[in-house]
Protein backbone atom coordinates (compact mmCIF):
# COMPACT_ATOMS: atom_id res chain seq x y z
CA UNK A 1 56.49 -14.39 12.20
CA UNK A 2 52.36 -14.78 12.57
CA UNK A 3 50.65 -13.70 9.53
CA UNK A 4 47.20 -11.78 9.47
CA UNK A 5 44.59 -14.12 7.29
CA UNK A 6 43.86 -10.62 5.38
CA UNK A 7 47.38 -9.98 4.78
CA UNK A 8 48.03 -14.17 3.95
CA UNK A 9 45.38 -13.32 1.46
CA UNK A 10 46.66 -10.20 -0.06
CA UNK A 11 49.99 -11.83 -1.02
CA UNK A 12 48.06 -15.06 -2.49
CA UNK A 13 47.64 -15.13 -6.58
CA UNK A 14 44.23 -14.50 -8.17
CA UNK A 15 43.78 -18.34 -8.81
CA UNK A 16 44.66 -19.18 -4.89
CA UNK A 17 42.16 -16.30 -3.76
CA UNK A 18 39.40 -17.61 -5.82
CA UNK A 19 40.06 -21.61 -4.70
CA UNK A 20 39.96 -19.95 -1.07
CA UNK A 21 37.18 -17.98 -1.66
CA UNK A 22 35.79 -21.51 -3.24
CA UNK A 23 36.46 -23.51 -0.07
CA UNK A 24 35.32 -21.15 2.37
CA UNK A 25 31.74 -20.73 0.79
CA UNK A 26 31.32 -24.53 0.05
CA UNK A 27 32.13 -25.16 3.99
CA UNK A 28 29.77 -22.32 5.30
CA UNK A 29 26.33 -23.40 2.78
CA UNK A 30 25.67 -26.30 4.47
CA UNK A 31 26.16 -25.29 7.58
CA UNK A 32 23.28 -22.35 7.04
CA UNK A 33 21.19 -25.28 5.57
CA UNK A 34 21.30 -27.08 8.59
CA UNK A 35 20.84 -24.49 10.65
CA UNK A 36 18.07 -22.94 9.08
CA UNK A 37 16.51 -26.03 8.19
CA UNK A 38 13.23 -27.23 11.04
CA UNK A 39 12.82 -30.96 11.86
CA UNK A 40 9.90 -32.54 9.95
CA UNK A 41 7.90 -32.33 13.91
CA UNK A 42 8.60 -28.60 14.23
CA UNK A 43 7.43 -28.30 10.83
CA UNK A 44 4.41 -29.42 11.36
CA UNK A 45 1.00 -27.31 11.12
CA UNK A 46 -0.91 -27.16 14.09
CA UNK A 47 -3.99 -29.64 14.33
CA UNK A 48 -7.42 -27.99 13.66
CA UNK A 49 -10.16 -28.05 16.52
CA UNK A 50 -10.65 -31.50 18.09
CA UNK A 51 -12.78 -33.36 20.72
CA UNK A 52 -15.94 -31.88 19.07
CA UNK A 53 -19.39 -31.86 19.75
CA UNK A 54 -22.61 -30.86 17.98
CA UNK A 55 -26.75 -30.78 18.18
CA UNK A 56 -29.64 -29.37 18.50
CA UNK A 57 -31.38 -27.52 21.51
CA UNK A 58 -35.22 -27.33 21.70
CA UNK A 59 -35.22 -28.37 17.53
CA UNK A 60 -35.00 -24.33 17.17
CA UNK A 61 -31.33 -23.67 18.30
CA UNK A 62 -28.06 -25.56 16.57
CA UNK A 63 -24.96 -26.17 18.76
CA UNK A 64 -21.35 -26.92 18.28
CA UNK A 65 -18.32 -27.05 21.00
CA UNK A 66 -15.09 -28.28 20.47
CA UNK A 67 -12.38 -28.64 23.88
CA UNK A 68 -9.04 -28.68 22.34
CA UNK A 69 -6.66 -28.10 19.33
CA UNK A 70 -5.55 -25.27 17.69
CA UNK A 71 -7.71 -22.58 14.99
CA UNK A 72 -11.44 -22.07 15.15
CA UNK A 73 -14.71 -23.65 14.50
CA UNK A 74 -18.10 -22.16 14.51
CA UNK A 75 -21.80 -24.19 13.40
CA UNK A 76 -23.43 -24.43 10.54
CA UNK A 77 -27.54 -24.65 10.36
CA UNK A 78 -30.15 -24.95 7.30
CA UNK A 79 -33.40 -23.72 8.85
CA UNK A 80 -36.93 -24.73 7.69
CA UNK A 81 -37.34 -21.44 6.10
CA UNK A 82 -34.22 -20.28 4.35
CA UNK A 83 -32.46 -22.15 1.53
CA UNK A 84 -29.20 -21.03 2.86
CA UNK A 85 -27.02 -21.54 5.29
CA UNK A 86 -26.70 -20.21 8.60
CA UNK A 87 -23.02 -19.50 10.64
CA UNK A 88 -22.46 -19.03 13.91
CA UNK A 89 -19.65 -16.54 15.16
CA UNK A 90 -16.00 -18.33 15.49
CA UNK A 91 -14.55 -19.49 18.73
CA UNK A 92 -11.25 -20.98 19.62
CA UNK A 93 -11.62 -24.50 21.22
CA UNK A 94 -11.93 -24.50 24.99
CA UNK A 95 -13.74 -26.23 27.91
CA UNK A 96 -16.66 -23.73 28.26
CA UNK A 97 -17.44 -21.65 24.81
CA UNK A 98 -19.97 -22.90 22.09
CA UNK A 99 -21.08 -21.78 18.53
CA UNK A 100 -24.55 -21.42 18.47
CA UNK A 101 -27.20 -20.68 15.50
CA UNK A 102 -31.22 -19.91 16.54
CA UNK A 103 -33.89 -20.78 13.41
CA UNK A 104 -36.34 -19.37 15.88
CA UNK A 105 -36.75 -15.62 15.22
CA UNK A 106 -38.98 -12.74 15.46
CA UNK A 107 -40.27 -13.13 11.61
CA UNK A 108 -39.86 -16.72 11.82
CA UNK A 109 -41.18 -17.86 15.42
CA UNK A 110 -41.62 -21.64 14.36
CA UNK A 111 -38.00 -22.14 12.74
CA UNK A 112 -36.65 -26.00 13.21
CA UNK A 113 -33.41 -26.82 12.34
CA UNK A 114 -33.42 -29.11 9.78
CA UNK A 115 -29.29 -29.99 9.27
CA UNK A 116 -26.03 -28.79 11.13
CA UNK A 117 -22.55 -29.54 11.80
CA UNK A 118 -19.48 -28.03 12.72
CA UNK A 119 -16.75 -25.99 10.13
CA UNK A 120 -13.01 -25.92 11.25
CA UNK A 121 -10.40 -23.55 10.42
CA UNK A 122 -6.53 -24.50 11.39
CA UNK A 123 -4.46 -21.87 13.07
């Protein structure tokens, strides 16, 4: 004589259902906490740009490359002439792509780069 859990449940008091109820939810909470839980490695965020590089070409154009990590980076330049700063675009890290900044322009033929350096962005 095999009971059904649904009918072992429908002839159990109130008090018994709610205990059940009880012991069934206590025994399935952890078990969604460890499941749903990451390891503190995989929780990790992603390093920004690393093994980076930076100067100046012919004093007029500012330079930046960076060959690995995660994100973006791009240059940074104050020219002779302006009071603000210059960006270049943003690139991922790789073997082969720069950020790059001129001071040199048509109204400005003579621009030197007087500072630089390189901004990161994680990913």
């Amino acid at each position: 004589m095999a009971l059904s859990v649904r009918r072992v449940f429908v002839l159990m008091s109130i008090r018994a259902r709610v205990a059940a109820s009880t012991v069934l939810l206590l025994s399935v909470v952890p078990l969604a906490f460890t499941v749903g839980s990451a390891s503190p490695a995989a929780a990790r965020e992603p390093s920004p740009p690393t093994n980076c590089s930076s100067g100046v070409h012919r004093s007029s154009q500012a330079w930046a490359m960076c060959k690995s990590g995660y994100g973006t980076f791009r240059v940074w330049a104050r020219c002779n002439w302006s009071a603000s700063t210059l960006y270049g675009p943003w690139k991922p890290p790789s073997q082969f792509g720069s950020s790059s900044v001129l001071c040199a322009t048509s109204t400005h033929p003579y621009g030197v780069v007087m500072a630089y350096g390189i901004q990161k962005r994680e990913g």
